[in-house]
N, C-alpha and C. Protein backbone atom coordinates (compact mmCIF):
# COMPACT_ATOMS: atom_id res chain seq x y z
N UNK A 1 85.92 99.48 119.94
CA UNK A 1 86.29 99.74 118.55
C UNK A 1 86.27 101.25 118.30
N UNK A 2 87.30 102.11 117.56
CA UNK A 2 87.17 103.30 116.94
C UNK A 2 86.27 103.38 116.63
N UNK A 3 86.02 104.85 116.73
CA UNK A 3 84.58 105.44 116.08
C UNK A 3 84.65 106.57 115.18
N UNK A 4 85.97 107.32 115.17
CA UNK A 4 86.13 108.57 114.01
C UNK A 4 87.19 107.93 113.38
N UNK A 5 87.53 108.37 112.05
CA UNK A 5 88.15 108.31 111.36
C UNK A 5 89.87 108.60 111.96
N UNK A 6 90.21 109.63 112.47
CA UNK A 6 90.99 109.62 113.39
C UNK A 6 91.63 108.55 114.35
N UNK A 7 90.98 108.13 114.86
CA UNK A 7 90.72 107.07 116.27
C UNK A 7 91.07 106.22 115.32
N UNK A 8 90.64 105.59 114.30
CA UNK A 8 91.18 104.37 113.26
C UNK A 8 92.44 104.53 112.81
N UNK A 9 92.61 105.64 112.51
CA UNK A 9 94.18 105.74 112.12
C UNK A 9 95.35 105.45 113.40
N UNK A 10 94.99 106.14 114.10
CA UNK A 10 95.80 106.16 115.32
C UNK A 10 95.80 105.02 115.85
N UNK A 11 94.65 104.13 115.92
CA UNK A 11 94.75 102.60 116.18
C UNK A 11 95.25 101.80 115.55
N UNK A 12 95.53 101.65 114.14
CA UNK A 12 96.07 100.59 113.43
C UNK A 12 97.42 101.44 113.28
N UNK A 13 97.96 101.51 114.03
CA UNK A 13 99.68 102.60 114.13
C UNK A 13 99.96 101.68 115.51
N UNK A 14 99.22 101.02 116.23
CA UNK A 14 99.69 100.17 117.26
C UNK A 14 99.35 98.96 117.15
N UNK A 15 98.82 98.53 116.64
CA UNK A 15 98.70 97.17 116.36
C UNK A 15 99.76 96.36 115.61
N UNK A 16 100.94 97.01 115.12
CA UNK A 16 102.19 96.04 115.35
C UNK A 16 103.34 96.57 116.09
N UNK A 17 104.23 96.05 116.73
CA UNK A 17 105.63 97.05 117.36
C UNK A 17 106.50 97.49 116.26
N UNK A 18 106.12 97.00 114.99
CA UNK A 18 107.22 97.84 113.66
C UNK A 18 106.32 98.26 112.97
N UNK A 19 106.93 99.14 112.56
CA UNK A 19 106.15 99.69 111.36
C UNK A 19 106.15 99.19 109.96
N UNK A 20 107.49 98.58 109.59
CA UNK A 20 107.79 97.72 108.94
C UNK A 20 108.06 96.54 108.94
N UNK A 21 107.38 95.35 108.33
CA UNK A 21 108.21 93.93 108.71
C UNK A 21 107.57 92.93 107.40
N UNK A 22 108.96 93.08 107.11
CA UNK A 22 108.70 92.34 105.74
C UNK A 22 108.43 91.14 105.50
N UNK A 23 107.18 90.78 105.33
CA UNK A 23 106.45 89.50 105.07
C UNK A 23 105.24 89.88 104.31
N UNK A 24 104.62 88.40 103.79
CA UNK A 24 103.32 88.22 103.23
C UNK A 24 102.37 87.12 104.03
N UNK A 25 102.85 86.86 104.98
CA UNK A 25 102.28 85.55 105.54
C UNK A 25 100.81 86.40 106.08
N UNK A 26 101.20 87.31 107.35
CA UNK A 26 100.11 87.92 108.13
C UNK A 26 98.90 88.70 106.90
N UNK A 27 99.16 89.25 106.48
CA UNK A 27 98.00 90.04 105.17
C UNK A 27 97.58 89.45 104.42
N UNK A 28 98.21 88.10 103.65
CA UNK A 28 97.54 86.84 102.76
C UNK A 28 97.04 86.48 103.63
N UNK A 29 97.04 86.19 105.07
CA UNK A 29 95.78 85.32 105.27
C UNK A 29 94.64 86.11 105.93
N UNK A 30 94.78 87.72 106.68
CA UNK A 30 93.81 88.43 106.53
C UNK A 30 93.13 88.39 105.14
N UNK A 31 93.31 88.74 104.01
CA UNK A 31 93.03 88.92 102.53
C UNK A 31 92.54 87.82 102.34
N UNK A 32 92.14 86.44 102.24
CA UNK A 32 92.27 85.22 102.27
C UNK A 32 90.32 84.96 103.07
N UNK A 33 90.70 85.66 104.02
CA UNK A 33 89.27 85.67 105.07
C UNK A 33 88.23 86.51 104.30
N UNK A 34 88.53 87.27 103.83
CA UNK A 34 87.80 88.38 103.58
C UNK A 34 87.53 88.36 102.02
N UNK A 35 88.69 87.51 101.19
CA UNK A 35 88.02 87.35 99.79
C UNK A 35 88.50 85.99 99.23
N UNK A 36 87.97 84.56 99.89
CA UNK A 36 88.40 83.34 99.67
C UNK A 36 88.82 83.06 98.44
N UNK A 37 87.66 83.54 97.54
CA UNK A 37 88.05 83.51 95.65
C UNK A 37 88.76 84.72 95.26
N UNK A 38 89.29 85.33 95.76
CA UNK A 38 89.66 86.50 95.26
C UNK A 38 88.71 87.92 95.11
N UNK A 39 89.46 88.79 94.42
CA UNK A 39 88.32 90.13 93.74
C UNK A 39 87.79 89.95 92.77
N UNK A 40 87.04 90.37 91.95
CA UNK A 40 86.73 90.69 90.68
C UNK A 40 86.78 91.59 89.85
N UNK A 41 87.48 92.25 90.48
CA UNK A 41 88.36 93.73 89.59
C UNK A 41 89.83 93.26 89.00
N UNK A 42 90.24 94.29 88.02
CA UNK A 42 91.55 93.38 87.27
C UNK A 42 92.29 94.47 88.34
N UNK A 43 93.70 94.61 88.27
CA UNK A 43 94.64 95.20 89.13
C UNK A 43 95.84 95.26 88.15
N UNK A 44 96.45 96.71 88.50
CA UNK A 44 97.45 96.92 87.63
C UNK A 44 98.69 97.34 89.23
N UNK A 45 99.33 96.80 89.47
CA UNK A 45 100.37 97.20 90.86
C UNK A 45 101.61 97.79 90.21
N UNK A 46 101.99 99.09 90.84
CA UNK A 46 102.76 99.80 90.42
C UNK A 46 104.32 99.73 91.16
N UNK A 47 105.08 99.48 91.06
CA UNK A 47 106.56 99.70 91.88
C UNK A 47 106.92 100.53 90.75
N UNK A 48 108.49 100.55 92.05
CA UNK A 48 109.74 101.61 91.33
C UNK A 48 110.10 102.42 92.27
N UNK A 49 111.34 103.20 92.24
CA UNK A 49 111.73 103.93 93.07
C UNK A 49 111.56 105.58 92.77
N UNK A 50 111.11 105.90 91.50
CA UNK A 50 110.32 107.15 91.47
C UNK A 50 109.01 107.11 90.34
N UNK A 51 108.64 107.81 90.62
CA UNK A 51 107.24 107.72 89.47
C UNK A 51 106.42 107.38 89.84
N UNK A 52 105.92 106.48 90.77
CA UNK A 52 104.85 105.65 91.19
C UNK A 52 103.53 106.49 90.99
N UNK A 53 103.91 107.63 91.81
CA UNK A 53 102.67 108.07 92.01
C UNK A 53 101.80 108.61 90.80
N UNK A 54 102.80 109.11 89.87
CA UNK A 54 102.30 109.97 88.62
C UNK A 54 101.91 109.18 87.90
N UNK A 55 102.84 107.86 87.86
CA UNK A 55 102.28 106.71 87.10
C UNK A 55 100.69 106.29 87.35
N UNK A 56 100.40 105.61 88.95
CA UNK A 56 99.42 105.89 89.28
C UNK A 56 97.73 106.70 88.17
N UNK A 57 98.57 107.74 88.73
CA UNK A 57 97.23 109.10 88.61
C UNK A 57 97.31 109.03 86.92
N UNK A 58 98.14 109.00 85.84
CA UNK A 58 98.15 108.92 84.22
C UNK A 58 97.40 107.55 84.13
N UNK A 59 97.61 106.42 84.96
CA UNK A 59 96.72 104.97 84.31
C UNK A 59 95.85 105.11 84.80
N UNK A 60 95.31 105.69 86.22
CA UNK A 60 93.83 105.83 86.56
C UNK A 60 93.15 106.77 85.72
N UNK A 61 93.33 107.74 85.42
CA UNK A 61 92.78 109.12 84.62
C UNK A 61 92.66 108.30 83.09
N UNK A 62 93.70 107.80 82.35
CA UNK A 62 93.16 107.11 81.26
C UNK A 62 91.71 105.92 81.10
N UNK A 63 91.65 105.33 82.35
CA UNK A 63 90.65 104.01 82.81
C UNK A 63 89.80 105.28 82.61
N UNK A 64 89.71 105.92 83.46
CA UNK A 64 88.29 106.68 83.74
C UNK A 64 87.76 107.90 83.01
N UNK A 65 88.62 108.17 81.37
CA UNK A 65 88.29 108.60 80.82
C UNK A 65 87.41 107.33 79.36
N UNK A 66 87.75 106.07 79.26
CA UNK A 66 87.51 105.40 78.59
C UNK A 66 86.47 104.97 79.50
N UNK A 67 86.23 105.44 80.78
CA UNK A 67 84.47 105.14 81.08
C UNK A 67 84.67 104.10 82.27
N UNK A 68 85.64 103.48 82.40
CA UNK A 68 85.73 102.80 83.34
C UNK A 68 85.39 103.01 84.65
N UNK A 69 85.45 102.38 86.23
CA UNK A 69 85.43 102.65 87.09
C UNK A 69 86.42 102.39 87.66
N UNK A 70 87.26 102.79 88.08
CA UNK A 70 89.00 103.09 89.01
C UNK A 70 89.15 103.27 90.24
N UNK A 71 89.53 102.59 90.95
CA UNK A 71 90.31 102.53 92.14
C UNK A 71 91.93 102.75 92.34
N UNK A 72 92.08 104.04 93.05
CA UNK A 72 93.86 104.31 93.03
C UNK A 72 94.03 104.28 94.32
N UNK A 73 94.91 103.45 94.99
CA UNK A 73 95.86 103.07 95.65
C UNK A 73 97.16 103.60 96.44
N UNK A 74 97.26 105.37 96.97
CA UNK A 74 98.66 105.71 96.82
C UNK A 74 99.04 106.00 98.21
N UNK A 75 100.71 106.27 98.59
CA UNK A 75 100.61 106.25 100.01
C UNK A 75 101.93 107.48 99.28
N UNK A 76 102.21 108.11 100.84
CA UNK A 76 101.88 108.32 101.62
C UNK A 76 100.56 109.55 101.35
N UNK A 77 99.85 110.19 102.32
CA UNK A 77 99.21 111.13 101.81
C UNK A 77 99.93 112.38 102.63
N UNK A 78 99.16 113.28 101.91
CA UNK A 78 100.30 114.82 102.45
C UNK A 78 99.05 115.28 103.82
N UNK A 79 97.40 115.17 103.70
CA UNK A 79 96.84 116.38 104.75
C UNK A 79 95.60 115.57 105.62
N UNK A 80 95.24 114.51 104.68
CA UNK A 80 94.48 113.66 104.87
C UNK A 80 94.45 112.22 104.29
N UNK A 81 93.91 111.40 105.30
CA UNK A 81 94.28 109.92 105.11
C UNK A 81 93.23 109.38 103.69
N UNK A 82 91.92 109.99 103.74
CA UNK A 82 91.44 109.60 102.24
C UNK A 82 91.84 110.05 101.25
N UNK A 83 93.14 110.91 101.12
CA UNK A 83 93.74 110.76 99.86
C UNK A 83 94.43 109.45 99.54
N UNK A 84 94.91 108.67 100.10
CA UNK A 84 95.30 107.63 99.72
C UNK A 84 94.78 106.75 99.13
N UNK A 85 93.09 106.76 99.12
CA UNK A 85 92.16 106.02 98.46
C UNK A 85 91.26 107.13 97.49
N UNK A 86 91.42 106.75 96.10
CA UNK A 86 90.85 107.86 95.36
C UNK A 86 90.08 106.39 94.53
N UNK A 87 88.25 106.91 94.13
CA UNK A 87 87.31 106.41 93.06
C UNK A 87 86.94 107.56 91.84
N UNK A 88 87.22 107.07 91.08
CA UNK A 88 86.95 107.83 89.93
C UNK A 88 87.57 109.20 89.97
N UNK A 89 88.81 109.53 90.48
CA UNK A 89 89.85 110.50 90.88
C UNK A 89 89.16 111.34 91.36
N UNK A 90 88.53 110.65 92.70
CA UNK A 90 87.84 111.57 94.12
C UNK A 90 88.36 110.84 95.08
N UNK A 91 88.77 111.53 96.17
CA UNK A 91 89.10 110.69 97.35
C UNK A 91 87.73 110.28 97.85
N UNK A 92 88.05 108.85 98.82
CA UNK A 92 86.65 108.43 99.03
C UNK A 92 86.07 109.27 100.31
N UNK A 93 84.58 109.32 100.80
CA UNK A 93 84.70 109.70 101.84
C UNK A 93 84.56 108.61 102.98
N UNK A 94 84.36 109.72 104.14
CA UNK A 94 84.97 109.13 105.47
C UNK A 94 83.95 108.02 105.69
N UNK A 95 82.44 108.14 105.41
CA UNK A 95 81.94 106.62 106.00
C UNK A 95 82.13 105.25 105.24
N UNK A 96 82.65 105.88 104.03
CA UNK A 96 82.85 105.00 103.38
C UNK A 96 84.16 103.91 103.79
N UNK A 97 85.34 104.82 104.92
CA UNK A 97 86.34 104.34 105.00
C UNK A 97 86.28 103.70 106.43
N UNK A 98 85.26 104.54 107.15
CA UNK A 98 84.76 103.48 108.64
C UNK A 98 84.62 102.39 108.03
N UNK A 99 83.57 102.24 107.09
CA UNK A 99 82.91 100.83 106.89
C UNK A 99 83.79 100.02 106.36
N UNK A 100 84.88 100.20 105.50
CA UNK A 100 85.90 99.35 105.56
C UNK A 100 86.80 98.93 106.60
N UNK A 101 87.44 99.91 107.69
CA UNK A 101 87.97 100.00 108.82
C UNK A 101 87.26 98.74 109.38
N UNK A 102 85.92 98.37 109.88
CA UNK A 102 85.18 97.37 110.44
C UNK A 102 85.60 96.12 109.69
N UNK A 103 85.36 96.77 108.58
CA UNK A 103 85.43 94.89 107.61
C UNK A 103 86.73 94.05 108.17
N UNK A 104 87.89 95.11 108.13
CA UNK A 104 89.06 94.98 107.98
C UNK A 104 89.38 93.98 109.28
N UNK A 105 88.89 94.76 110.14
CA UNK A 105 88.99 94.68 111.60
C UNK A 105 88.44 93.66 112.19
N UNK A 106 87.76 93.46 111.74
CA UNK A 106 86.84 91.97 112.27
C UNK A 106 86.94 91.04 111.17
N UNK A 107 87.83 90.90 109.97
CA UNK A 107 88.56 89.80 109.36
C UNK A 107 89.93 89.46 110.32
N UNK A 108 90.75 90.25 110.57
CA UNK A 108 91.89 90.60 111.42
C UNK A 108 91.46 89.62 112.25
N UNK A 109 91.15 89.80 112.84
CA UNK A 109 91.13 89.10 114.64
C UNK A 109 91.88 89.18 115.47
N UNK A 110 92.94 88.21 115.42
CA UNK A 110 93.96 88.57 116.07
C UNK A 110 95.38 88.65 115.40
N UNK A 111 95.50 88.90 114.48
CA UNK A 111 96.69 88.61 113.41
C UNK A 111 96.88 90.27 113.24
N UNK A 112 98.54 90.59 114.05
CA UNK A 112 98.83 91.54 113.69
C UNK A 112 99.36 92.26 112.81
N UNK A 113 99.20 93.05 112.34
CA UNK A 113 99.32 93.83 110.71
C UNK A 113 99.65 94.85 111.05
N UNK A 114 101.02 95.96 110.17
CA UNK A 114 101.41 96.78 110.19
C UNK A 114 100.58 97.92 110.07
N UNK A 115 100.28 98.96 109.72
CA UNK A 115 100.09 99.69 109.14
C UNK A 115 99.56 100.01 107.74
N UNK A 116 100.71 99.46 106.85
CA UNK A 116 100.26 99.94 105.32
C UNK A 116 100.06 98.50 105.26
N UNK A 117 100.05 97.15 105.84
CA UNK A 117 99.30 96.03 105.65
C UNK A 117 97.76 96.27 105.93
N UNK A 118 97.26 97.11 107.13
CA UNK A 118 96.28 97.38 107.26
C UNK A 118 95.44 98.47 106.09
N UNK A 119 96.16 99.40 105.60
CA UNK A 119 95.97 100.02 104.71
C UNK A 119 95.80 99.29 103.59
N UNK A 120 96.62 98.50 102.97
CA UNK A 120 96.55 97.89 101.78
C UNK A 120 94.94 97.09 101.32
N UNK A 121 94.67 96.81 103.21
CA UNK A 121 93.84 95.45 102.69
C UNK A 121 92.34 96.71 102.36
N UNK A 122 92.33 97.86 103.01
CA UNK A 122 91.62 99.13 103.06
C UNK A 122 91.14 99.24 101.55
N UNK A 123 92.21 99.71 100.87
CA UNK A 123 92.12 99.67 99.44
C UNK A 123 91.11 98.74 99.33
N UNK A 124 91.15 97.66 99.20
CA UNK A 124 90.56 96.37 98.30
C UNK A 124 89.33 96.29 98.87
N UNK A 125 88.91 96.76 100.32
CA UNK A 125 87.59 96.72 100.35
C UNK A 125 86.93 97.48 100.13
N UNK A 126 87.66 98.93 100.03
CA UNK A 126 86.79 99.85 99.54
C UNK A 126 86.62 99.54 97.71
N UNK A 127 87.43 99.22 96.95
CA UNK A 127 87.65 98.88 95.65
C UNK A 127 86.17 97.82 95.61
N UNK A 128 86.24 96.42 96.07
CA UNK A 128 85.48 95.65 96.06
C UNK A 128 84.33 96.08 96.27
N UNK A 129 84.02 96.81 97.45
CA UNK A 129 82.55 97.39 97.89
C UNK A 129 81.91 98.61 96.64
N UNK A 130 82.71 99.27 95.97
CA UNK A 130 81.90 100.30 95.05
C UNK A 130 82.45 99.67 93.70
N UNK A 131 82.54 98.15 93.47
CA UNK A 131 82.43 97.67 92.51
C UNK A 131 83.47 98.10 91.04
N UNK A 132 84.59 98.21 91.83
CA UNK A 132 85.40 99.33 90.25
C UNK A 132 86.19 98.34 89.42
N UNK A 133 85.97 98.62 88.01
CA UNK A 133 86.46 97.88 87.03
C UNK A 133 87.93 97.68 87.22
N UNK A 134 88.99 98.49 87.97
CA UNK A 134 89.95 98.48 87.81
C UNK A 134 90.72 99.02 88.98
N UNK A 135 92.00 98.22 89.36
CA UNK A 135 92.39 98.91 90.88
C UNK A 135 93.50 99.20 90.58
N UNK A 136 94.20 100.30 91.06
CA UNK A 136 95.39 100.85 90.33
C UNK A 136 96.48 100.54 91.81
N UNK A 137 96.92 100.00 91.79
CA UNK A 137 97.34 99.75 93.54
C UNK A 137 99.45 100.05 93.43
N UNK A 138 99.47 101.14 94.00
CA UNK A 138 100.88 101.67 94.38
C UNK A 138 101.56 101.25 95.40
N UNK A 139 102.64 100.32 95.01
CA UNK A 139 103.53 99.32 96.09
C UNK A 139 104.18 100.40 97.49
N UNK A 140 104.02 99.91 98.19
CA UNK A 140 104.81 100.98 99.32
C UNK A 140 106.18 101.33 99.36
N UNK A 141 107.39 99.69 99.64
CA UNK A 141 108.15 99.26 99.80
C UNK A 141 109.29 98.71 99.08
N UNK A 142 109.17 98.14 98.04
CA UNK A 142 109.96 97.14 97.32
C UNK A 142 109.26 96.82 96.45
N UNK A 143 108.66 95.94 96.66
CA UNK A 143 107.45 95.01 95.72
C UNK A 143 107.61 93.13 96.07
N UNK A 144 108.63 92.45 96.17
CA UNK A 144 108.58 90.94 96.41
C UNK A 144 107.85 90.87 97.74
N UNK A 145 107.57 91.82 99.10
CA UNK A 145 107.32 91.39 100.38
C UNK A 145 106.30 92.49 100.78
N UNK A 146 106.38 93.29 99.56
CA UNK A 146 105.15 94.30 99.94
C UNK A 146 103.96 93.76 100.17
N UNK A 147 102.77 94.29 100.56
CA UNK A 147 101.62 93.98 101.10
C UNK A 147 100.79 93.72 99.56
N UNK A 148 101.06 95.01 99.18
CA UNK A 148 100.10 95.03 97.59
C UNK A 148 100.27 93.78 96.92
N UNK A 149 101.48 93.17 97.36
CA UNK A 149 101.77 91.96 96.35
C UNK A 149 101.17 90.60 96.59
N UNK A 150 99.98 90.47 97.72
CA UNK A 150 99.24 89.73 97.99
C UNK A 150 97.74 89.46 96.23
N UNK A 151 98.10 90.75 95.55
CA UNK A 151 97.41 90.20 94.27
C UNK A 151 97.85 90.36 93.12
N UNK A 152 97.31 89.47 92.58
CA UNK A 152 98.06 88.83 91.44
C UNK A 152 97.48 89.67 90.16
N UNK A 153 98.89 90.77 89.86
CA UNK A 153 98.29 91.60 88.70
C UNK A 153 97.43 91.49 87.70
N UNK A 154 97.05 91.88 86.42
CA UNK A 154 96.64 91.90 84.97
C UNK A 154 98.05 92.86 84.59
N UNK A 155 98.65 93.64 85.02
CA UNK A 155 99.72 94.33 84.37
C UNK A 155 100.44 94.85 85.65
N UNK A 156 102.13 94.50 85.77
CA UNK A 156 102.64 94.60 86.49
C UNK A 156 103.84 96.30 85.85
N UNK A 157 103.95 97.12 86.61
CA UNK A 157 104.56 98.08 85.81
C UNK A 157 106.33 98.52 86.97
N UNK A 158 107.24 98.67 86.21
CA UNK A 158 108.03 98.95 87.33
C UNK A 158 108.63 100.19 86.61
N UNK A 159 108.38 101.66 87.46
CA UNK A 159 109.07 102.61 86.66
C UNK A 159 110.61 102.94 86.35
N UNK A 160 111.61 102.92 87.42
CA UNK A 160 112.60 102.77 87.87
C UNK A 160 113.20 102.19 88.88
N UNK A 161 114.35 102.14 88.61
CA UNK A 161 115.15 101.98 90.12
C UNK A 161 116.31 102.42 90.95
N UNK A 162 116.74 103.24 91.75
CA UNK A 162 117.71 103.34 91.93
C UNK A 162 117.91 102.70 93.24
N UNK A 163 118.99 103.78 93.77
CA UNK A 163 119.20 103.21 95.06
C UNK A 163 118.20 103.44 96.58
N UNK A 164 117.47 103.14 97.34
CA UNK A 164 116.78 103.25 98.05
C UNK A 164 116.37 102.26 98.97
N UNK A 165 116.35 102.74 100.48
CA UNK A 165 115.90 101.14 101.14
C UNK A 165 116.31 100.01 101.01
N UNK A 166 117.72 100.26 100.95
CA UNK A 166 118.51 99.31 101.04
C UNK A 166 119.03 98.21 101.98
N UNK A 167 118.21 98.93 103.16
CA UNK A 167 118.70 98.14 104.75
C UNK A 167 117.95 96.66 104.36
N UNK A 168 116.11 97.07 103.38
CA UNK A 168 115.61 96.13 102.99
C UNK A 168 115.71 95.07 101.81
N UNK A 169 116.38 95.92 100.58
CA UNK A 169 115.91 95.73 99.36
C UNK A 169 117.58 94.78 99.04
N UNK A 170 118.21 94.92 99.49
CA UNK A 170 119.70 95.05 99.24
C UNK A 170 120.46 96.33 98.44
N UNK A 171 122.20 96.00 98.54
CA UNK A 171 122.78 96.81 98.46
C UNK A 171 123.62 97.23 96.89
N UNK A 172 123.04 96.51 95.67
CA UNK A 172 122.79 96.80 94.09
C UNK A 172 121.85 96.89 93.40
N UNK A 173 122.00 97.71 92.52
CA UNK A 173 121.01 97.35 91.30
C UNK A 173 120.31 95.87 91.29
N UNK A 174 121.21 94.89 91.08
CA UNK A 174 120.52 93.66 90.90
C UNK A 174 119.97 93.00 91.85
N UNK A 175 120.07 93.63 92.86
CA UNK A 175 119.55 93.01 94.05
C UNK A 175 117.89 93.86 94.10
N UNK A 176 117.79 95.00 94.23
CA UNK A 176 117.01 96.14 93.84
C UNK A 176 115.55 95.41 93.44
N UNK A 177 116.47 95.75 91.92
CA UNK A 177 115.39 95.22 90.28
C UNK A 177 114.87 93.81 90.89
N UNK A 178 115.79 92.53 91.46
CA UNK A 178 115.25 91.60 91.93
C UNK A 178 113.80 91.71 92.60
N UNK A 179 113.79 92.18 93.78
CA UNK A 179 112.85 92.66 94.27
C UNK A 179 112.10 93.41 94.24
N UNK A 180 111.68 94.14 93.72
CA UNK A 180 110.87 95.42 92.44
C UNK A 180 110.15 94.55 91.22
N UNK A 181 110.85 93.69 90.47
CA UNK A 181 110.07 92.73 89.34
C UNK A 181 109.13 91.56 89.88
N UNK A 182 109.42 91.62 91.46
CA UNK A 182 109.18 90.28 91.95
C UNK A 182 107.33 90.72 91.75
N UNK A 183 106.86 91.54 91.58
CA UNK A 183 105.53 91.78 91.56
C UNK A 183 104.52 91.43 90.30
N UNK A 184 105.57 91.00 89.17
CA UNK A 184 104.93 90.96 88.43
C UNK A 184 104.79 89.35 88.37
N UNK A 185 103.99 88.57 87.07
CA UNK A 185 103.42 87.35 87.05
C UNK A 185 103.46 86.99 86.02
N UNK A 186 103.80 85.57 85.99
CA UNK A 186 103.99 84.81 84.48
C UNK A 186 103.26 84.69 83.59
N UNK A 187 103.24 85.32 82.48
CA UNK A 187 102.12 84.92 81.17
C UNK A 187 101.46 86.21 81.30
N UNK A 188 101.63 87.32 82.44
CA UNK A 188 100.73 88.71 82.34
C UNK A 188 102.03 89.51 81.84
N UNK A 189 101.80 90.90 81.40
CA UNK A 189 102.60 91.51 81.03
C UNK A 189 103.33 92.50 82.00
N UNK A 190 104.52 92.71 81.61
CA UNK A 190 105.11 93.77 82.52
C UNK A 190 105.56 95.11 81.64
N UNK A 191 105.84 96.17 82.10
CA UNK A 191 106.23 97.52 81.69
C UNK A 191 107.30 97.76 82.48
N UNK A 192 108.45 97.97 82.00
CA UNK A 192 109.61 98.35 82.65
C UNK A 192 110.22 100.08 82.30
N UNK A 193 110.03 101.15 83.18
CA UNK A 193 110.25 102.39 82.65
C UNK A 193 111.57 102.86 82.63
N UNK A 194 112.46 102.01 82.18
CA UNK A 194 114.05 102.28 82.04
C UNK A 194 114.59 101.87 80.68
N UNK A 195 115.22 102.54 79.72
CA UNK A 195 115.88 101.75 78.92
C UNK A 195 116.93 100.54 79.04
N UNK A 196 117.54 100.44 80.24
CA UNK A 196 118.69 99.42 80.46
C UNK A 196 118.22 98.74 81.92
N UNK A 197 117.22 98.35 81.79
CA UNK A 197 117.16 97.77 83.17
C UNK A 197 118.28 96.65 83.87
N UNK A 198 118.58 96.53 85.14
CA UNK A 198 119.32 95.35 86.01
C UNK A 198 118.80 93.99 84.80
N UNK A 199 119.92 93.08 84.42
CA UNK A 199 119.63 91.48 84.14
C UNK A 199 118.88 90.72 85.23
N UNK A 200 118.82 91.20 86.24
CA UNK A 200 118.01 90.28 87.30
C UNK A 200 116.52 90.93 87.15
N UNK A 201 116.24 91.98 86.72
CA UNK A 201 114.50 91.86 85.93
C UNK A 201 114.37 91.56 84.76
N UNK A 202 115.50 91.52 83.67
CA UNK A 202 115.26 90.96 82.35
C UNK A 202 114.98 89.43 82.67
N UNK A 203 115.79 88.47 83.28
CA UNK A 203 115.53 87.45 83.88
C UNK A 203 114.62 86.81 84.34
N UNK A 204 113.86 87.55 85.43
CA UNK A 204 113.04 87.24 86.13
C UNK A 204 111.69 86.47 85.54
């Protein structure tokens, strides 16, 4: 097993032959092992094709000025890998992210996971383990097959959309927005940051 922080990164970068592969099967049932009932933090999951991140950092910074405890969620990072996991708008530190690395890793077993599947599930244990009222979790990909979308919001937010990742997402707007709204959940609320959004998220 890895032993630096380093060595973990570089290891879960081979543990699938893609880097991408769009499913929920393999990470719901890692996630599944590791939190049978779920979390107990509410979750706000962010898509869109720009904004995410700022969005992000404005709903965490509001939580944690009203006193809350916050967990943010963001990828990619620019210098270091614990920026991607920020508590109370501090990145976490490194033993804190071994000790999730293990959790992760020995829920896993043998079920291979991408990357930001491995990352994703990272988030939630570090979230779960320092107990935070609130997880602010930033979609990677799309949002219907993303990893993040293994939980089931309190507020689903989609900032925009244009064209992007299309090899995955498809090749319109309505195909897009389809998959981008797919994150949100019936009877919870959604935020849509466009005045004219695609009919296939008014729909949805």
């Amino acid at each position: 097993m890895p032993a630096t922080l380093t060595e973990w990164v570089e290891y879960i970068q081979t543990l699938h032959h893609r880097e991408i592969d769009m499913s929920l099967e393999r990470v719901r049932e890692v996630y599944r092992r590791m939190y049978p009932g779920g979390v107990d933090f509410r979750i706000i999951n962010i898509a869109g094709t720009n904004g995410k991140g700022s969005t992000a950092e404005l709903i965490a910074s509001i939580y944690c000025n009203a006193g809350l405890k916050v967990g943010k969620f963001t990828s990619p990072h620019i210098s270091r890998f614990n920026e991607r996991y920020n508590l109370n708008r501090e990145d976490v530190d490194d033993d804190s992210l071994l000790a999730a690395f293990v959790r992760v890793e020995q829920a896993r077993e043998v079920t291979r996971l991408t990357f930001f599947e491995f990352g994703t599930l990272l988030a939630i244990e570090l979230f779960s383990r320092a107990g935070v009222d609130m997880g602010v979790m930033e979609v990677g990909l799309g949002g219907r097959l993303d990893a993040v979308n293994i939980l089931d919001p309190d507020l689903a937010v989609v900032t925009s959309i244009s064209f992007d990742h299309m090899a995955w997402l498809g090749n319109s707007l309505e195909q897009i927005g389809r998959e981008k709204i797919a994150i949100a959940r019936p009877r919870k609320p959604c935020v849509i940051g466009m005045p004219h959004p695609p009919e296939s998220m008014l729909q949805y």
